[in-house]
PDB file of N, CA and C in Angstrom:
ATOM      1  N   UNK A   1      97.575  93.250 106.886  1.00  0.00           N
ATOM      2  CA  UNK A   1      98.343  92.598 107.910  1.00  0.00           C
ATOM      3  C   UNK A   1      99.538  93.480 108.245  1.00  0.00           C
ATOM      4  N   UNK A   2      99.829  93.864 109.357  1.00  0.00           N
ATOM      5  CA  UNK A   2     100.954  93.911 109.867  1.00  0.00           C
ATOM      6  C   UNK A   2     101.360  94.007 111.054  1.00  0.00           C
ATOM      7  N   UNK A   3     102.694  94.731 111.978  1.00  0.00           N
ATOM      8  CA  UNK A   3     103.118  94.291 112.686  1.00  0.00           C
ATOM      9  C   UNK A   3     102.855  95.385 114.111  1.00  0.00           C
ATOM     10  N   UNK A   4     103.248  95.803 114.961  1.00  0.00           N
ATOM     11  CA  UNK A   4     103.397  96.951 115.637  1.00  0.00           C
ATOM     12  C   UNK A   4     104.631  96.960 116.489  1.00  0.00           C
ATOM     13  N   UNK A   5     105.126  98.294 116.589  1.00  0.00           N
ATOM     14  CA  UNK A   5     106.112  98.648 117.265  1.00  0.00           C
ATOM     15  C   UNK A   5     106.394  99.838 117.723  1.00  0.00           C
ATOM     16  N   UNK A   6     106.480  99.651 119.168  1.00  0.00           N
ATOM     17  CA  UNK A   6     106.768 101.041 119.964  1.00  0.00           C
ATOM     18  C   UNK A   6     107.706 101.923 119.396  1.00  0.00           C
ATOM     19  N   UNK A   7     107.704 103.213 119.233  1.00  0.00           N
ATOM     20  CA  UNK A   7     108.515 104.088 118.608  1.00  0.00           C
ATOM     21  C   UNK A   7     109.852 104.091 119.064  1.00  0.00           C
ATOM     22  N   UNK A   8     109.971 103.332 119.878  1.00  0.00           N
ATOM     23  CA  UNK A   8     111.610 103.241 120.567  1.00  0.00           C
ATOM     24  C   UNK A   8     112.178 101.913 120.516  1.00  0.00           C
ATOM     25  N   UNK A   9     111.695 101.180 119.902  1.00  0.00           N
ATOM     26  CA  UNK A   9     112.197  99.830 119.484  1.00  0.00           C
ATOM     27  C   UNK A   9     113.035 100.562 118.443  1.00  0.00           C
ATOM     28  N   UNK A  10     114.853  99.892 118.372  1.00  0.00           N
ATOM     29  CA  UNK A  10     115.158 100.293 117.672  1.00  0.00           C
ATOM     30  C   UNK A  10     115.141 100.150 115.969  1.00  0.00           C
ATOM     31  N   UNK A  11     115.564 101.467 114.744  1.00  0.00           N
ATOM     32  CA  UNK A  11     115.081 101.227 113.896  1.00  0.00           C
ATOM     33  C   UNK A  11     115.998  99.976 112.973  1.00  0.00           C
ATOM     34  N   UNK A  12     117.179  99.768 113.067  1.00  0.00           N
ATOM     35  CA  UNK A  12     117.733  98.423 112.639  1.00  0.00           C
ATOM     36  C   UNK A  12     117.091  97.560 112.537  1.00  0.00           C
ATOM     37  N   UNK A  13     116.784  97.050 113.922  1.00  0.00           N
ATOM     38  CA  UNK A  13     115.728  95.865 114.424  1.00  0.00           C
ATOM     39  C   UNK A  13     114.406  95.844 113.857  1.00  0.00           C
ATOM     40  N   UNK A  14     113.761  97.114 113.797  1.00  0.00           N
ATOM     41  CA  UNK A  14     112.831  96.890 112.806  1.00  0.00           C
ATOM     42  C   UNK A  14     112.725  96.670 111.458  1.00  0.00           C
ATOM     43  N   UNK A  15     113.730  97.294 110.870  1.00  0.00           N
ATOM     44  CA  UNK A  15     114.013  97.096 109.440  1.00  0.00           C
ATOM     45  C   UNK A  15     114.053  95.577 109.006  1.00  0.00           C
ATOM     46  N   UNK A  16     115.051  94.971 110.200  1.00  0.00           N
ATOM     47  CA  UNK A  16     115.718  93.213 109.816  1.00  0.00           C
ATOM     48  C   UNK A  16     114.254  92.832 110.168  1.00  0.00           C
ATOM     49  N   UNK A  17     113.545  93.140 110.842  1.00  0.00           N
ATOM     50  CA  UNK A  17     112.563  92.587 110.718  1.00  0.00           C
ATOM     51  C   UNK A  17     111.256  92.466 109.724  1.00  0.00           C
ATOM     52  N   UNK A  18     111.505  93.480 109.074  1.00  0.00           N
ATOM     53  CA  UNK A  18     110.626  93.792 107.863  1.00  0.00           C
ATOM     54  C   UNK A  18     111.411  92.783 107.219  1.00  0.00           C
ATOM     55  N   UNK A  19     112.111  93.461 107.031  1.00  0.00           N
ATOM     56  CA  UNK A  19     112.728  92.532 105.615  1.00  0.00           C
ATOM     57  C   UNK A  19     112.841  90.949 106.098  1.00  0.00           C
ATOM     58  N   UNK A  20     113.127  90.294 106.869  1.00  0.00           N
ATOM     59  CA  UNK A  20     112.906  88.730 107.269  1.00  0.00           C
ATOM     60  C   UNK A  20     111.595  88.269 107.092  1.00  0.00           C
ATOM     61  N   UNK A  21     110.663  89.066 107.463  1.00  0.00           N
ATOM     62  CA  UNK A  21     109.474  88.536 107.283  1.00  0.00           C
ATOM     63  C   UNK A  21     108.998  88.371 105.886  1.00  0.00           C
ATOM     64  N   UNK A  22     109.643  89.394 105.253  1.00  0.00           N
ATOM     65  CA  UNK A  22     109.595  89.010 103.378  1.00  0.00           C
ATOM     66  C   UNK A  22     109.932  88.107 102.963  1.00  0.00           C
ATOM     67  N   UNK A  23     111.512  88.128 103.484  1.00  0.00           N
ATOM     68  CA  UNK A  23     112.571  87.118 102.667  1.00  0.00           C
ATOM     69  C   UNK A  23     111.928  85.702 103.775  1.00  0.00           C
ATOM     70  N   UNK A  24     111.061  85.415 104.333  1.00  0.00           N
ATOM     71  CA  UNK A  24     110.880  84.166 104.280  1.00  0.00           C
ATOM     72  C   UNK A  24     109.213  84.107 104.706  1.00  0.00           C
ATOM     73  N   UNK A  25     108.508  84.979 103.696  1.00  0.00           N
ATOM     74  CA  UNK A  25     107.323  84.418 103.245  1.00  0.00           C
ATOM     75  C   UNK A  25     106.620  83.196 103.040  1.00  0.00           C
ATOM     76  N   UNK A  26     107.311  82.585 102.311  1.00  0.00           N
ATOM     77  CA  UNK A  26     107.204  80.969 101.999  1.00  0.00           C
ATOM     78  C   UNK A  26     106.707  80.108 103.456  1.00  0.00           C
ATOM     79  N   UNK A  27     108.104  80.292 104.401  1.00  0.00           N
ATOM     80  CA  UNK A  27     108.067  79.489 105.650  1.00  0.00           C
ATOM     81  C   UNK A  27     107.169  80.007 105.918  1.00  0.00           C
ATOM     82  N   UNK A  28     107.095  81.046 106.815  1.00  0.00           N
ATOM     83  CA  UNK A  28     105.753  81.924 107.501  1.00  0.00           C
ATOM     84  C   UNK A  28     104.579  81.539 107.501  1.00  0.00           C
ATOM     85  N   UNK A  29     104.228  81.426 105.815  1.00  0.00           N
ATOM     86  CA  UNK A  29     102.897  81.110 105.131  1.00  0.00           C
ATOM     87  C   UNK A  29     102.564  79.226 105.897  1.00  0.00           C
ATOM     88  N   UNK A  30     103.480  78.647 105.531  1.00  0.00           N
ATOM     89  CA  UNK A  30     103.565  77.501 106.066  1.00  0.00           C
ATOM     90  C   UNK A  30     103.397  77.381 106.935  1.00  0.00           C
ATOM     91  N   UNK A  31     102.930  77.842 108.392  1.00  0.00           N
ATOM     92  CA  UNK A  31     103.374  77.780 109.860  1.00  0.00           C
ATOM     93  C   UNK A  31     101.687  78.706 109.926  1.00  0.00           C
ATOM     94  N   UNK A  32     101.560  80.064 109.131  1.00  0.00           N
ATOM     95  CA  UNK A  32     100.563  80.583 109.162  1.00  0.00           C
ATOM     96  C   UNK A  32     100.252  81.320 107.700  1.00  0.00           C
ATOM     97  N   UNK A  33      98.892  80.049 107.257  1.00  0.00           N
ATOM     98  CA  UNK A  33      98.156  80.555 106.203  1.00  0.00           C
ATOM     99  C   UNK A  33      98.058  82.143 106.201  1.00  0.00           C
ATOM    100  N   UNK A  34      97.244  82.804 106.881  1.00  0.00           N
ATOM    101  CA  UNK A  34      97.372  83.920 105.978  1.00  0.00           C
ATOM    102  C   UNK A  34      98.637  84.814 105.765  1.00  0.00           C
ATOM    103  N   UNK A  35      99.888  84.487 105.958  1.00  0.00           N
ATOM    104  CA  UNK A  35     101.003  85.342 105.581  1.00  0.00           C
ATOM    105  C   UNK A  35     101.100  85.228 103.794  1.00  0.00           C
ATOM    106  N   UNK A  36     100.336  84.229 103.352  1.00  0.00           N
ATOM    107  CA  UNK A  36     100.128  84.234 101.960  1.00  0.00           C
ATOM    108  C   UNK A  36      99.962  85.318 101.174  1.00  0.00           C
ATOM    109  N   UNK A  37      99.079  86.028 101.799  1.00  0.00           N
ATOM    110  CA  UNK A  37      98.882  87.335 101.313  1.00  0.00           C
ATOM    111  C   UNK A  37      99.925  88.456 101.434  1.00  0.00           C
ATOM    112  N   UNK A  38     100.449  88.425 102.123  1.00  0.00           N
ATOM    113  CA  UNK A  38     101.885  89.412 102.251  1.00  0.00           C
ATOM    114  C   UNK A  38     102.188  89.602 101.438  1.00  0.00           C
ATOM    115  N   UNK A  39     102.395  91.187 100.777  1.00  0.00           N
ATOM    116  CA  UNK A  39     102.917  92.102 100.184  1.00  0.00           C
ATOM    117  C   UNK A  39     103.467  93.273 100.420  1.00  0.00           C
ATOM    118  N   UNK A  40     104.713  93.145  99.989  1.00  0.00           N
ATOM    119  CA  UNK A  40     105.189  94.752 100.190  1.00  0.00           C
ATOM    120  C   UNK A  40     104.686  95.508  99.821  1.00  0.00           C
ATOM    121  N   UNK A  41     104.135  95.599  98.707  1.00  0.00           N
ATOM    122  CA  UNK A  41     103.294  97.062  98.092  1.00  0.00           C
ATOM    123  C   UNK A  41     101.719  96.998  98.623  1.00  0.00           C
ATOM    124  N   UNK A  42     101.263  96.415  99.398  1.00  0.00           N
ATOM    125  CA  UNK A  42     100.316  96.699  99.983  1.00  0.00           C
ATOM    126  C   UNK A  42     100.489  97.830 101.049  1.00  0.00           C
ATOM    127  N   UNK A  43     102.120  97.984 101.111  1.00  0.00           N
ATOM    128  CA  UNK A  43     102.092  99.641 102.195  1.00  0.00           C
ATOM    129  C   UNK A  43     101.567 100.642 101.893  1.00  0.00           C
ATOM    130  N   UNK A  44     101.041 100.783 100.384  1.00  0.00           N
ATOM    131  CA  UNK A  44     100.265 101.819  99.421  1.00  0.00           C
ATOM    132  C   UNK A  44      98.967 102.238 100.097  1.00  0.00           C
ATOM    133  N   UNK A  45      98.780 101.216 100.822  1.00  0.00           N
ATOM    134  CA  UNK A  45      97.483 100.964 101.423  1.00  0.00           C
ATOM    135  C   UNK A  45      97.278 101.528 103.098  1.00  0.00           C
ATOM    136  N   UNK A  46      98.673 102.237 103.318  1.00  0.00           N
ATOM    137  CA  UNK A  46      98.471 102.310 104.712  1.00  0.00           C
ATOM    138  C   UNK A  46      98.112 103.396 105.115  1.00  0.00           C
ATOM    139  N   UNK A  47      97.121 103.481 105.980  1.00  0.00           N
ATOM    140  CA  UNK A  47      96.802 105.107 106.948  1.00  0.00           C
ATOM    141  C   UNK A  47      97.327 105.338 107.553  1.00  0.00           C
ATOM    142  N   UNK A  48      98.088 104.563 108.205  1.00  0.00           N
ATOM    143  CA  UNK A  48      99.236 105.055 109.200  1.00  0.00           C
ATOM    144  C   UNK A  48     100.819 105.286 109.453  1.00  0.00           C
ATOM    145  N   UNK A  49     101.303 105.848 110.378  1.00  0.00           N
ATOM    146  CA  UNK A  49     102.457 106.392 110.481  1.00  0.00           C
ATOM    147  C   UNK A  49     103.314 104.685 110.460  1.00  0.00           C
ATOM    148  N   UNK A  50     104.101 104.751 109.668  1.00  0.00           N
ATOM    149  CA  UNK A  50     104.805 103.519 109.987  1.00  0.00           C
ATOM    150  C   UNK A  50     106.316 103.714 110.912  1.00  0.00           C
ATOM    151  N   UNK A  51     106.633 102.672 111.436  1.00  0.00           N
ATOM    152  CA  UNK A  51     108.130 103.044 112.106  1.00  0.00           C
ATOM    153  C   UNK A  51     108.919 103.426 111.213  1.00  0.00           C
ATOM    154  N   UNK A  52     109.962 104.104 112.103  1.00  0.00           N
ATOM    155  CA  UNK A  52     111.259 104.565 111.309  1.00  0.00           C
ATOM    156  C   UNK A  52     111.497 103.603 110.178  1.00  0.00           C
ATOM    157  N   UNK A  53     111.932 102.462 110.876  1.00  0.00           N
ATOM    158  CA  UNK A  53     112.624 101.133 110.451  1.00  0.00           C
ATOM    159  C   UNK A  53     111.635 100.761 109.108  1.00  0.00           C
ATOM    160  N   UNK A  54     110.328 100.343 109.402  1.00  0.00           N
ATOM    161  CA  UNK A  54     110.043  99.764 108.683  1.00  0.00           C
ATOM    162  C   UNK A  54     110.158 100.869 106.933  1.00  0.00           C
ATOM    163  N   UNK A  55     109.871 102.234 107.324  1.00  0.00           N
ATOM    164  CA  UNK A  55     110.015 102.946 106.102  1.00  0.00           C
ATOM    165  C   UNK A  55     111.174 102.920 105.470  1.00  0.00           C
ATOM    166  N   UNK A  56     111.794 102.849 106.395  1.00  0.00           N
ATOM    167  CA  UNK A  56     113.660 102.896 105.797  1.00  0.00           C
ATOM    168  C   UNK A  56     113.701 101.084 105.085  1.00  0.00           C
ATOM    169  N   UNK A  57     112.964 100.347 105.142  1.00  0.00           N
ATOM    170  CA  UNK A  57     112.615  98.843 104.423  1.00  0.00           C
ATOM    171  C   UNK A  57     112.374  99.118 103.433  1.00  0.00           C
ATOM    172  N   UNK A  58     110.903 100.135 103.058  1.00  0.00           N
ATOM    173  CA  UNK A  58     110.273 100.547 101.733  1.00  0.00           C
ATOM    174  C   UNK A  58     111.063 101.396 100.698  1.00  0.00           C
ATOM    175  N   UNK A  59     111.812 102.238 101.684  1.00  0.00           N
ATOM    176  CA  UNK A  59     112.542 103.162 101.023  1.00  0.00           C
ATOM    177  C   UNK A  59     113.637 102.491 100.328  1.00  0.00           C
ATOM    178  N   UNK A  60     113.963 101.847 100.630  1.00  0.00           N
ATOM    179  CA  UNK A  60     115.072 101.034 100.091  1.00  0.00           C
ATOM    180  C   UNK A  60     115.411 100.382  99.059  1.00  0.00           C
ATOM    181  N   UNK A  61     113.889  99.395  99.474  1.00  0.00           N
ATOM    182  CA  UNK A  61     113.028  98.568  98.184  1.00  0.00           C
ATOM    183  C   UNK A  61     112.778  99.440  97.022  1.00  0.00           C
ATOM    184  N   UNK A  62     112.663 100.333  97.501  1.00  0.00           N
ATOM    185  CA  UNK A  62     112.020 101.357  96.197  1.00  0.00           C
ATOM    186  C   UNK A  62     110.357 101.076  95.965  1.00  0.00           C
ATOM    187  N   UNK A  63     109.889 101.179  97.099  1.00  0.00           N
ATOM    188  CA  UNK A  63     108.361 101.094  97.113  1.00  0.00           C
ATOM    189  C   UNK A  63     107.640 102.442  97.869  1.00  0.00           C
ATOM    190  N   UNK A  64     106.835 102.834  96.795  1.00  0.00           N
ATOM    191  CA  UNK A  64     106.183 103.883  97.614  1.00  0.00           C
ATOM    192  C   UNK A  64     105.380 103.828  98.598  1.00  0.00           C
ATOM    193  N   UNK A  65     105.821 104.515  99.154  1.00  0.00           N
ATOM    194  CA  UNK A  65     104.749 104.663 100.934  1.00  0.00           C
ATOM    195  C   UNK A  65     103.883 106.110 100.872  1.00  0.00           C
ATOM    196  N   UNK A  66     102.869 105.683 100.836  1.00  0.00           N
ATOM    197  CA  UNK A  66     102.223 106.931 100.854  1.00  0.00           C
ATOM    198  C   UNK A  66     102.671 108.519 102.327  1.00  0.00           C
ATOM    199  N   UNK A  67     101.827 109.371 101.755  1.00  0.00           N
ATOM    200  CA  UNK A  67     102.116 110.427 102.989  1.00  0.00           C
ATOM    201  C   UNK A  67     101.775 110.081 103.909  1.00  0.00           C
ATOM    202  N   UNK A  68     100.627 109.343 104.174  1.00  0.00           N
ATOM    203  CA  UNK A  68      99.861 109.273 105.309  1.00  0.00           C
ATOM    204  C   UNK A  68     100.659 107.922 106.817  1.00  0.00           C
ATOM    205  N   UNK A  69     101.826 107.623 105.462  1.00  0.00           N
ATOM    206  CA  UNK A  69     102.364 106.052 106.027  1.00  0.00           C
ATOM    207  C   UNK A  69     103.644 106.542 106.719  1.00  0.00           C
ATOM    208  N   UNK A  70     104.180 107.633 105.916  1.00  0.00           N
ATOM    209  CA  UNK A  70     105.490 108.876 106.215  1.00  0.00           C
ATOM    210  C   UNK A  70     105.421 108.740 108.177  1.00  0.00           C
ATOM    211  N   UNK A  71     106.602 107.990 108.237  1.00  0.00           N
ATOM    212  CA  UNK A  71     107.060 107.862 109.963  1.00  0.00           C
ATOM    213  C   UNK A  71     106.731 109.612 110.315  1.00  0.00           C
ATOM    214  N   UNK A  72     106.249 109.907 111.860  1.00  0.00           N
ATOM    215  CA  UNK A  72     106.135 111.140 112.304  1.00  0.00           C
ATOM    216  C   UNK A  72     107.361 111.191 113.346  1.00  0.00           C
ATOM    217  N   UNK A  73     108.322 111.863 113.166  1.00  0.00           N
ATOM    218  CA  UNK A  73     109.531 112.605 113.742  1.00  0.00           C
ATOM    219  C   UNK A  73     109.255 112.546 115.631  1.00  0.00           C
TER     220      UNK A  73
END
């Protein structure tokens, strides 16, 4: 599961948005079953370039993002 965002959405906004969608998992899930599954470390899992924002989320967390997930400049 996740989200998409044009490379020019800014990266703040994406970040608060990563992280909101964590910090209220619970609700989410409530409103929509499968957010149940939501995990941060499922980014381990990603093939793709993620936004600025959202890496600067992982990075933070202290969760590894693979190379392949590594935002492209």
């Amino acid at each position: 599961m996740f989200l998409v965002a044009h490379k020019d959405v800014p990266a703040d906004l994406v970040f608060e948005l990563v992280q909101a969608t964590f910090q209220h998992k619970k609700e989410l899930s409530a409103a929509y079953k499968s957010y149940i599954v939501l995990d941060p470390q499922n980014v381990k899992n990603m093939g793709i370039p993620l936004h600025k924002g959202a890496y600067e989320y992982y990075r933070k967390a202290g969760i590894p993002v693979p190379p392949a997930a590594k935002p492209i400049d």
